[in-house]
N, C-alpha and C. Protein backbone atom coordinates (compact mmCIF):
# COMPACT_ATOMS: atom_id res chain seq x y z
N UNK A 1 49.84 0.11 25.87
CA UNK A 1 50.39 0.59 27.12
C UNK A 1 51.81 0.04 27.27
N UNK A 2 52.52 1.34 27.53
CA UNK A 2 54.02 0.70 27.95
C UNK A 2 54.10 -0.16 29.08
N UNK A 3 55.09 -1.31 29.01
CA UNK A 3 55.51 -2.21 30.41
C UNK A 3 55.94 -1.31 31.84
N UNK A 4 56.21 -0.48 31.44
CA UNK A 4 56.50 0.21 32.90
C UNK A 4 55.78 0.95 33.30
N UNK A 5 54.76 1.59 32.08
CA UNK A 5 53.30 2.17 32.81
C UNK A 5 51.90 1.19 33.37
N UNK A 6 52.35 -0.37 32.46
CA UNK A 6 51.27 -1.25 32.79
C UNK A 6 51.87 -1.71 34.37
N UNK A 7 53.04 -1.49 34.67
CA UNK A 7 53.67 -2.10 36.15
C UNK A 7 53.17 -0.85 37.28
N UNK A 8 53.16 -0.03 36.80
CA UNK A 8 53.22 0.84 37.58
C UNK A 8 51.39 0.84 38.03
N UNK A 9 50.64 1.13 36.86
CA UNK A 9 48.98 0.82 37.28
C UNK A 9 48.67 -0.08 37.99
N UNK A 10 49.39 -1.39 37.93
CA UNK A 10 48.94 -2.60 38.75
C UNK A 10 49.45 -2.69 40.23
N UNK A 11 50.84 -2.43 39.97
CA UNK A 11 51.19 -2.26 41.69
C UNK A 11 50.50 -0.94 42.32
N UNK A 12 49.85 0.27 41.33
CA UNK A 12 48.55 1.02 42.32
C UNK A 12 47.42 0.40 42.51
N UNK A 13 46.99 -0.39 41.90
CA UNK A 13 45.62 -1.74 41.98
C UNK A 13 45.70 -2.25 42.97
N UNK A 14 47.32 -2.80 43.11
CA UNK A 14 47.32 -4.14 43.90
C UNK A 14 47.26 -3.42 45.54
N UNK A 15 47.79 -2.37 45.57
CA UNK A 15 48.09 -1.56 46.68
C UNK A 15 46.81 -1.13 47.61
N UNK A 16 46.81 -0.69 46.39
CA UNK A 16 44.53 -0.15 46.75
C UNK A 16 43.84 -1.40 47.06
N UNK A 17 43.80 -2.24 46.79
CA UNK A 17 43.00 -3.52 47.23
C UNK A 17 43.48 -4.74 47.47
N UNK A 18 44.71 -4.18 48.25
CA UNK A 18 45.69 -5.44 48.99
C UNK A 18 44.51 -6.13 50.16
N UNK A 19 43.73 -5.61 50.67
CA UNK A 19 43.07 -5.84 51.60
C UNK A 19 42.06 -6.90 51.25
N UNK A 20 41.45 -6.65 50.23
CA UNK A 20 40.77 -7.85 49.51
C UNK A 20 41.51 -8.98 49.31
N UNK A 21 42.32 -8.74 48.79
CA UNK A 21 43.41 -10.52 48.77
C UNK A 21 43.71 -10.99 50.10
N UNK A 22 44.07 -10.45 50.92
CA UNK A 22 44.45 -10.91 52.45
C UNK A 22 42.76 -11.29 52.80
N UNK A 23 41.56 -10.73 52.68
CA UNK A 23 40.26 -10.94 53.06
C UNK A 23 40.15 -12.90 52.42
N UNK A 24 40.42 -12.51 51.02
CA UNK A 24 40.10 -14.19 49.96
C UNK A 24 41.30 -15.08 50.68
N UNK A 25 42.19 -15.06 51.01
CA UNK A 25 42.76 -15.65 51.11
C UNK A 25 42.91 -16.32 52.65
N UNK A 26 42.56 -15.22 53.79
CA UNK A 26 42.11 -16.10 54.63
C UNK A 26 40.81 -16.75 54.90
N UNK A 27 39.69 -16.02 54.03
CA UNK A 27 38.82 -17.61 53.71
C UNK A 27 39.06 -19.09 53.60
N UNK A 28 39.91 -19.10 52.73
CA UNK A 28 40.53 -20.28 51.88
C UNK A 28 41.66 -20.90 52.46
N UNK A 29 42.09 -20.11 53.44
CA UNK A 29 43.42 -20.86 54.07
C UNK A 29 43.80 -20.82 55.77
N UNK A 30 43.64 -21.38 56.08
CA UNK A 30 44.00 -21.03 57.98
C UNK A 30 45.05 -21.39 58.03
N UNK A 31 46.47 -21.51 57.46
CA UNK A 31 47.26 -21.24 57.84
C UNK A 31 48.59 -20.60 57.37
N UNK A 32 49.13 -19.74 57.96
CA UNK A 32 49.62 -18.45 57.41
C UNK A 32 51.01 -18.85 56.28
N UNK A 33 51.34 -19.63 55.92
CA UNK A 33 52.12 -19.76 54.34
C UNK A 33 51.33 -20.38 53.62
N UNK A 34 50.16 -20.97 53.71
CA UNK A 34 49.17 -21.22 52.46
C UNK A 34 48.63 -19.82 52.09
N UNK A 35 48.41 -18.77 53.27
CA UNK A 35 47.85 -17.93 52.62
C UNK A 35 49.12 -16.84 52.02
N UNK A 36 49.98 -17.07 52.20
CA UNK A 36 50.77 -16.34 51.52
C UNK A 36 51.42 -16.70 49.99
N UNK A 37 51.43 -18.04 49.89
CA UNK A 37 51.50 -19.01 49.00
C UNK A 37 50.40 -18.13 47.82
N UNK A 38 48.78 -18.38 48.42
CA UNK A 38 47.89 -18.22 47.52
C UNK A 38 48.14 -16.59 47.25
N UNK A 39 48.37 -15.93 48.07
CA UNK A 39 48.06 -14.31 47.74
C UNK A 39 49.17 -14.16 46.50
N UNK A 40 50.77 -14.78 46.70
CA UNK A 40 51.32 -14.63 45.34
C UNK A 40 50.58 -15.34 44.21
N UNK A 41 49.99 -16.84 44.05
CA UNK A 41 49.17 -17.15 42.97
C UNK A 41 48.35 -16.07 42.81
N UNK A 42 47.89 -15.43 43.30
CA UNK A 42 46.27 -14.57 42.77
C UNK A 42 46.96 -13.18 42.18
N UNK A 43 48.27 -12.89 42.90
CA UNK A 43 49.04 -11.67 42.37
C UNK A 43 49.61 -12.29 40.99
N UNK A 44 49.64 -13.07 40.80
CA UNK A 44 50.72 -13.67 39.53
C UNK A 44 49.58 -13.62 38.43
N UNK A 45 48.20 -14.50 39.00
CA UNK A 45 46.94 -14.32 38.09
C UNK A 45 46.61 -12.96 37.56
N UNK A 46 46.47 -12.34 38.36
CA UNK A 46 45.71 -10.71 38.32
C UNK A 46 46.90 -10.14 37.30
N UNK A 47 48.42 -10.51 37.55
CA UNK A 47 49.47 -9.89 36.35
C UNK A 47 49.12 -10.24 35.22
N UNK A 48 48.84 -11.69 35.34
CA UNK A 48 49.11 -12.17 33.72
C UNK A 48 47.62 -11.46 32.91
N UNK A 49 46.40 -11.61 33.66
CA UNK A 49 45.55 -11.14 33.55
C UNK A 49 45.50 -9.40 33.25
N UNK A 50 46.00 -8.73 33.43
CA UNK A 50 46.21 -7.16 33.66
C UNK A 50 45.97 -6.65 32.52
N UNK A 51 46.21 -7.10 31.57
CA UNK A 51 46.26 -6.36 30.36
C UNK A 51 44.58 -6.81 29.64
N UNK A 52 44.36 -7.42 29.76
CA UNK A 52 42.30 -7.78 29.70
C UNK A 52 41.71 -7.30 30.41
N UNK A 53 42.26 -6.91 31.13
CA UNK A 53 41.11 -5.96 32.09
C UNK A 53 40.01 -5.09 31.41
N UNK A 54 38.72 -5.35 31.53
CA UNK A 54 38.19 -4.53 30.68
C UNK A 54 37.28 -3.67 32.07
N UNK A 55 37.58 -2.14 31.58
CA UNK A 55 37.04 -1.21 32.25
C UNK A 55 34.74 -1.15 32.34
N UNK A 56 34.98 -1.57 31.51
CA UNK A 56 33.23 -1.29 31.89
C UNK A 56 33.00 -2.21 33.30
N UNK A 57 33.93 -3.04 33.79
CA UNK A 57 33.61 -3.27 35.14
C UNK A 57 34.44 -2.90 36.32
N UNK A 58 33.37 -3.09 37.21
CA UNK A 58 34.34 -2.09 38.31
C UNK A 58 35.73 -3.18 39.01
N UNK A 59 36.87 -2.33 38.94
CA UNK A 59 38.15 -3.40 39.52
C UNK A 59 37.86 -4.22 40.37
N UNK A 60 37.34 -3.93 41.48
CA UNK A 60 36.86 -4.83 42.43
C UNK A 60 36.10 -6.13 42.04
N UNK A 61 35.47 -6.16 41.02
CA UNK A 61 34.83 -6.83 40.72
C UNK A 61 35.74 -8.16 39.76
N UNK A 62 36.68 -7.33 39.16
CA UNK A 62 37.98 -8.21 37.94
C UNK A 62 38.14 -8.78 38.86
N UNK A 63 38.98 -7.93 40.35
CA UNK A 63 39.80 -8.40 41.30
C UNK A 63 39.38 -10.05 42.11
N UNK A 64 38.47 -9.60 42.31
CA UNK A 64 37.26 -10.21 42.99
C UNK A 64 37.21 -11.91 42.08
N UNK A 65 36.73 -11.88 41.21
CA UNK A 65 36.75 -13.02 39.98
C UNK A 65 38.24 -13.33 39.97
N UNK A 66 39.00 -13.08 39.68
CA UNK A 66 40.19 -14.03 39.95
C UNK A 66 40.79 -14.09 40.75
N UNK A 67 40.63 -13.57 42.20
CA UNK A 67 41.01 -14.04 43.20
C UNK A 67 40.11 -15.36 43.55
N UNK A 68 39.01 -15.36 43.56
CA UNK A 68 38.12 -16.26 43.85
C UNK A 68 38.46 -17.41 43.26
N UNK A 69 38.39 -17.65 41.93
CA UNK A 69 39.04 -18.37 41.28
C UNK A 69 40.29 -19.36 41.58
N UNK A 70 41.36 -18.15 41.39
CA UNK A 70 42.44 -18.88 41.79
C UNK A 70 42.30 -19.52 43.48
N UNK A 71 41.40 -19.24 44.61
CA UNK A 71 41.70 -19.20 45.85
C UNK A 71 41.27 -21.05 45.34
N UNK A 72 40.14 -20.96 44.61
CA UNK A 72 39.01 -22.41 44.58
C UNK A 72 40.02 -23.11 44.25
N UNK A 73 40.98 -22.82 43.32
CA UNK A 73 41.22 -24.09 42.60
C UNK A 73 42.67 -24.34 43.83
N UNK A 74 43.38 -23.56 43.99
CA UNK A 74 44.03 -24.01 44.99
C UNK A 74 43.87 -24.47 46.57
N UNK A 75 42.54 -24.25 47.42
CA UNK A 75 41.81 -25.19 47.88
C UNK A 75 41.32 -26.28 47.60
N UNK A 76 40.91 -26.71 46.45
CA UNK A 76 40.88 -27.89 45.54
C UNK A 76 42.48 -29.02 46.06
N UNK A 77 43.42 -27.96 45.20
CA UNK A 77 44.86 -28.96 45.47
C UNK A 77 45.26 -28.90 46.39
N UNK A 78 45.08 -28.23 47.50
CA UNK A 78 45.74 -27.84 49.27
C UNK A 78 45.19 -29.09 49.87
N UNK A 79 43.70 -29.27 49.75
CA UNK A 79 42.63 -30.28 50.34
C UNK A 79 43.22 -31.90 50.03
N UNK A 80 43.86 -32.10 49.25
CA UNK A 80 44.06 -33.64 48.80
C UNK A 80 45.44 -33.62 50.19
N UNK A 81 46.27 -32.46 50.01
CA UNK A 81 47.39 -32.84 50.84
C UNK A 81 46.76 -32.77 52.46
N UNK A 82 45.77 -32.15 52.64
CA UNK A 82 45.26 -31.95 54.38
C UNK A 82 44.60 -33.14 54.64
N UNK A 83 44.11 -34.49 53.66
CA UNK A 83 43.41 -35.22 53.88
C UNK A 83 44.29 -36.29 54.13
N UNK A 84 45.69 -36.12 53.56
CA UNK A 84 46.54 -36.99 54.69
C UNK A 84 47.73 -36.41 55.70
N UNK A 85 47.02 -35.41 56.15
CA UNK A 85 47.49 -35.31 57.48
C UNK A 85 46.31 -35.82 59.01
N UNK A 86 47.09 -35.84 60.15
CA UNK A 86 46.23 -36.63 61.12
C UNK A 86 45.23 -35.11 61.32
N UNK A 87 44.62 -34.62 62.06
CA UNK A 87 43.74 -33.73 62.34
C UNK A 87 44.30 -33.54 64.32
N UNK A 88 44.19 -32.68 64.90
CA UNK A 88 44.63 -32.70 65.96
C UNK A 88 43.12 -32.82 66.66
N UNK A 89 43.26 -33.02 68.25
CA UNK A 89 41.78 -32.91 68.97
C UNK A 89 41.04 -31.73 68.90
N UNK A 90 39.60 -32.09 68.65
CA UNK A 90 39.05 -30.48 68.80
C UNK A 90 39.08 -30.06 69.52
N UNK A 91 39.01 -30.46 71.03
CA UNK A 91 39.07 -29.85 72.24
C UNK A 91 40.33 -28.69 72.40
N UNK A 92 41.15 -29.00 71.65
CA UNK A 92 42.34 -28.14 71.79
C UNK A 92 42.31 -27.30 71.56
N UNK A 93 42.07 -26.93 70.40
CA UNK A 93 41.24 -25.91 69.97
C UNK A 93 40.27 -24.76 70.84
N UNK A 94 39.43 -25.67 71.44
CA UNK A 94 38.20 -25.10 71.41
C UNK A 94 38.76 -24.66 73.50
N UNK A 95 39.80 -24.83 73.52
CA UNK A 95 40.40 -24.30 74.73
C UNK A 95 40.74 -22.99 74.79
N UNK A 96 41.56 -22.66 73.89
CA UNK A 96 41.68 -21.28 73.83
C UNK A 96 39.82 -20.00 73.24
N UNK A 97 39.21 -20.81 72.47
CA UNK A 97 37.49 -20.32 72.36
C UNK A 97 36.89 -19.77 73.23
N UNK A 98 37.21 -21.08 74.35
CA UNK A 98 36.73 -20.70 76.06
C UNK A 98 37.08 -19.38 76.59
N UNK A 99 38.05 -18.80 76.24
CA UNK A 99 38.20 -17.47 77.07
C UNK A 99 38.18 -16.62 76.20
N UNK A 100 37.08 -16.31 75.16
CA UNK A 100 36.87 -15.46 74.22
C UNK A 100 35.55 -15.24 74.58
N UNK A 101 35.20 -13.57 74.55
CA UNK A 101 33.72 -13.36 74.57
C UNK A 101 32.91 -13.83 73.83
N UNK A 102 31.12 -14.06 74.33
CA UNK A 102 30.24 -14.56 73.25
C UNK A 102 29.79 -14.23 71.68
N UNK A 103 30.41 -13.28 71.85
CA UNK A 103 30.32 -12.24 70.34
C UNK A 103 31.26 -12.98 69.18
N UNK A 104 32.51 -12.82 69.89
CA UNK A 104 34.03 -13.16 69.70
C UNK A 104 33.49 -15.14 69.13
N UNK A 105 33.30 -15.56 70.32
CA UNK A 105 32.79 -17.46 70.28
C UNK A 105 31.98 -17.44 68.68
N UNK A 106 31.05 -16.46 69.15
CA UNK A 106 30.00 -16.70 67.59
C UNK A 106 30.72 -16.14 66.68
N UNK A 107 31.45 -15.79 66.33
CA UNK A 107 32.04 -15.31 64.99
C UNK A 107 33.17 -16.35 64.67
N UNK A 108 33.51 -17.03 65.87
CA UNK A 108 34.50 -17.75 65.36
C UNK A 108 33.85 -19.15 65.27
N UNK A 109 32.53 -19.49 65.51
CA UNK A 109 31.53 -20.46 65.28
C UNK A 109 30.86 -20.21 63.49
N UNK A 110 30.64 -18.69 63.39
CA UNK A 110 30.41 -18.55 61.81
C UNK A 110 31.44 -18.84 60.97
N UNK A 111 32.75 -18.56 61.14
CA UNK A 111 33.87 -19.08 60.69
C UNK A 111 34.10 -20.02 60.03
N UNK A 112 33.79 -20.97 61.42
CA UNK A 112 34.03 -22.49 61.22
C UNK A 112 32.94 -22.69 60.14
N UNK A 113 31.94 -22.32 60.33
CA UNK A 113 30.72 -22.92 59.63
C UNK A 113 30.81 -22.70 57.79
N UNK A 114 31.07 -21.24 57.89
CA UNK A 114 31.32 -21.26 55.88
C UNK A 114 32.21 -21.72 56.03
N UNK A 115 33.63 -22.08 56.57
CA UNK A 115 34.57 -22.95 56.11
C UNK A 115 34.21 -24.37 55.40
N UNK A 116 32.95 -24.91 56.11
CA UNK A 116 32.50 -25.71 56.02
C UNK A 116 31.77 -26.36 54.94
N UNK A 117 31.71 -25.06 54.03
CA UNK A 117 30.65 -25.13 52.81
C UNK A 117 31.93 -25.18 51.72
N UNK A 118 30.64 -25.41 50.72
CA UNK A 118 31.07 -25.61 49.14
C UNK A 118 32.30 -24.71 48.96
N UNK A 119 32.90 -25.04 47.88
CA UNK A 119 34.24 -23.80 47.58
C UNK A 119 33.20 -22.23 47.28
N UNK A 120 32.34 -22.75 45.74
CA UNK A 120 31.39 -21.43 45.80
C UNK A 120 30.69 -21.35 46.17
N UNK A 121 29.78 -21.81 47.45
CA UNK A 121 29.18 -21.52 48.09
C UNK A 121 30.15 -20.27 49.66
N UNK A 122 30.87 -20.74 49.54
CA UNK A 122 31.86 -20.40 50.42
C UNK A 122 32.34 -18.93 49.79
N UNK A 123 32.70 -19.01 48.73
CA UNK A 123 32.96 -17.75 47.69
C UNK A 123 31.67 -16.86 47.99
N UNK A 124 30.47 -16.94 47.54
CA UNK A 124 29.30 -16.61 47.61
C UNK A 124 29.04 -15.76 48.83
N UNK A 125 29.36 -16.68 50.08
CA UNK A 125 29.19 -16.44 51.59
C UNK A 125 30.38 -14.49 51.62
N UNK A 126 31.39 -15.11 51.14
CA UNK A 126 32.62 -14.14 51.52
C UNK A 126 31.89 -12.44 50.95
N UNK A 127 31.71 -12.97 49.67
CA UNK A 127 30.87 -11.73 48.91
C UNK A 127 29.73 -10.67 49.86
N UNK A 128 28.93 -11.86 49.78
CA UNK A 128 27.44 -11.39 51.14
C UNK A 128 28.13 -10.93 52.07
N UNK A 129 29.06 -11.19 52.69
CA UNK A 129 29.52 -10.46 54.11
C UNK A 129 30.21 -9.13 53.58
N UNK A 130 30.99 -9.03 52.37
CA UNK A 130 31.48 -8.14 52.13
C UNK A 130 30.78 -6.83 51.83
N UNK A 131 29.53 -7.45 51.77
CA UNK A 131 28.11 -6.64 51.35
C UNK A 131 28.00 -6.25 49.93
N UNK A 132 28.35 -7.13 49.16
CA UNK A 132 28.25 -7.20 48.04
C UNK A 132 26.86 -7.22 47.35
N UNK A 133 26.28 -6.29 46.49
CA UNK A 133 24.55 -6.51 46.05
C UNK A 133 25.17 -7.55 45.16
N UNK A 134 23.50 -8.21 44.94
CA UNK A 134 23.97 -9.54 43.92
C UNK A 134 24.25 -9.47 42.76
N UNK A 135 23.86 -8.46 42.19
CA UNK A 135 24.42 -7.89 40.59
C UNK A 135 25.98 -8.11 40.91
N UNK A 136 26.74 -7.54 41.37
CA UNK A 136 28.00 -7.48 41.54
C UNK A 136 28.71 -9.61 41.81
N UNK A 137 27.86 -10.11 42.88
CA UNK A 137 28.34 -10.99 43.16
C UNK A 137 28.04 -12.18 41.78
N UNK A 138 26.74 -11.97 41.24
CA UNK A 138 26.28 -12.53 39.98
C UNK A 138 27.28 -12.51 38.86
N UNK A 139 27.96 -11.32 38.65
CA UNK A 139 29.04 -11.03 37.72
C UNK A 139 30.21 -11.34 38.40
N UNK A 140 30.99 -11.56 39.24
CA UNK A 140 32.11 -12.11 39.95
C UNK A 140 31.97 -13.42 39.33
N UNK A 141 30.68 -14.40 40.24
CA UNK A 141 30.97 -15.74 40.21
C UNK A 141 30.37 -16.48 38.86
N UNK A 142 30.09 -15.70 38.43
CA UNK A 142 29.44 -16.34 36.97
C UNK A 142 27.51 -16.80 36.76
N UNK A 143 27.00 -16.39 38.15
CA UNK A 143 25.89 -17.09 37.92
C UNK A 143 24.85 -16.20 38.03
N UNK A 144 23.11 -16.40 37.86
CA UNK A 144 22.65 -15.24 37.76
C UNK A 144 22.01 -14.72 39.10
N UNK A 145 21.50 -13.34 39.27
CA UNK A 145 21.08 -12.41 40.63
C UNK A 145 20.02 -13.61 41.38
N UNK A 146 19.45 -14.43 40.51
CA UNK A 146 18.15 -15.27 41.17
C UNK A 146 18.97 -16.71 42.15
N UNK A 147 19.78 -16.58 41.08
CA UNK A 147 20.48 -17.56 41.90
C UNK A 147 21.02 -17.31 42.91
N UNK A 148 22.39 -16.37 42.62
CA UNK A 148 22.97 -15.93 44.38
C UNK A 148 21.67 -15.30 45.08
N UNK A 149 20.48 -15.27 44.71
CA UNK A 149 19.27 -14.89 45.68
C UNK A 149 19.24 -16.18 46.58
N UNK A 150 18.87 -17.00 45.78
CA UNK A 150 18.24 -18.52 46.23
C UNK A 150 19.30 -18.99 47.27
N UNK A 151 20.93 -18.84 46.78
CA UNK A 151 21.96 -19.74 47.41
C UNK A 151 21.81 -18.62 48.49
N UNK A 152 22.21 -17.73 48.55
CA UNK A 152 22.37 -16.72 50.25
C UNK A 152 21.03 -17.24 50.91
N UNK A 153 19.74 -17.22 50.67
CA UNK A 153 18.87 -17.55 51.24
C UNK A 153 19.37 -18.89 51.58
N UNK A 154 19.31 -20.14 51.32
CA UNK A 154 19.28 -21.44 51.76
C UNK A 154 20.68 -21.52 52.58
N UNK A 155 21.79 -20.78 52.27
CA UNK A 155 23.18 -20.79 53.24
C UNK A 155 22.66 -19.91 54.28
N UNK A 156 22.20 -18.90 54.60
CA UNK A 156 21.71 -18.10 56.14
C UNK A 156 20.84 -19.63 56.77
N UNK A 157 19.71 -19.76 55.97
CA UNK A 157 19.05 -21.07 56.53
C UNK A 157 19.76 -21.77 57.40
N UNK A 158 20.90 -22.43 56.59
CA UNK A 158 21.14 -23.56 56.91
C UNK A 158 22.49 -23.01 58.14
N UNK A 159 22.85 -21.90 58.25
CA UNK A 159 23.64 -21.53 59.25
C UNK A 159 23.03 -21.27 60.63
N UNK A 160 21.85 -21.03 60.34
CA UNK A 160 20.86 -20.51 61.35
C UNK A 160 20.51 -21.92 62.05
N UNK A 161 20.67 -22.76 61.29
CA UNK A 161 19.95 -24.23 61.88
C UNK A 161 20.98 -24.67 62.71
N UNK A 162 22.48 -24.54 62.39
CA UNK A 162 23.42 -24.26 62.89
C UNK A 162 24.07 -24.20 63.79
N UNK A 163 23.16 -23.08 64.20
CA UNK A 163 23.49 -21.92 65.30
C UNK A 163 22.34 -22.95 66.37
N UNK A 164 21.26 -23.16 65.75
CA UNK A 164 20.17 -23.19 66.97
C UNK A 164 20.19 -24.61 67.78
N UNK A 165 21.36 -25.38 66.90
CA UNK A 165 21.41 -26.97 67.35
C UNK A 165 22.63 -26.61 68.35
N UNK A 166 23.55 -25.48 68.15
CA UNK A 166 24.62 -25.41 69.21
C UNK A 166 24.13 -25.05 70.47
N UNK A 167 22.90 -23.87 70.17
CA UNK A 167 22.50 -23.43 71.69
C UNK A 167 21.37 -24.48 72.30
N UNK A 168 21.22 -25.46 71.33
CA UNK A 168 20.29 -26.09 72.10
C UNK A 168 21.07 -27.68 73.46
């Protein structure tokens, strides 16, 4: 493939499923030049990557695997620098929460909560919401359908437990 036909396929890729990178990336980042930071890493990945692309899987799925990827490992190195910064009060936060509907509160309570988890467990989580069947998410993250069975089961669990210690 020529360089200007392989440029041209990828910036229609990237175009078509710009939405997925902005999705991975605010998983992985709450604040808006980390996630812009990471969306060029995962665009730079997915380039260098472009030419391996192998078609028997569906793009979403390539896409998907190295965005994930790259999001982990740069949460990995983001995390050493957030652990010396001070943390502000939660209350501050949780001021502006207050005048958000209960729908609105709980979603931004689920939020918080996979933020809270493993990098791939967290990966895992993003997938399931995306409504990903586990064949698909099994081949993304590398592991098998029984497994992302087992992990979605024990992460709803343990969100649910969660949930029921807040309303209690």
């Amino acid at each position: 493939m020529q360089k200007d036909e392989q440029k041209f396929l990828f910036e229609k890729v990237i175009e078509q499923h710009r939405g997925l990178l902005f999705k991975v990336a605010r998983t992985y980042c709450q604040n808006e030049n980390d996630r812009a930071d990471l969306i060029q890493e995962i665009m730079i990945q997915l380039w260098l990557s472009f030419h391996r692309y192998n078609d028997r899987y569906k793009i979403t799925t390539w896409i998907y695997s190295i965005s994930l990827n790259v999001a982990i490992s740069f949460y990995r190195k983001n995390s050493i620098k957030i652990n010396d910064k001070i943390p502000l009060d939660e209350h501050l936060s949780q001021i502006a929460e207050n005048d958000k509907s209960e729908s609105e509160q709980q979603l931004i309570l689920l939020d918080k909560f996979i933020n809270q988890l493993k990098e791939i467990d967290r990966a895992l989580m993003f997938l399931y919401l995306e409504e990903r069947n586990y064949k698909e998410i099994s081949e993304i993250l590398g592991i098998s359908e029984s497994n992302v069975s087992t992990k979605v089961g024990r992460i709803k669990e343990s969100l649910k437990q969660k949930f029921a210690t807040i309303k209690n």
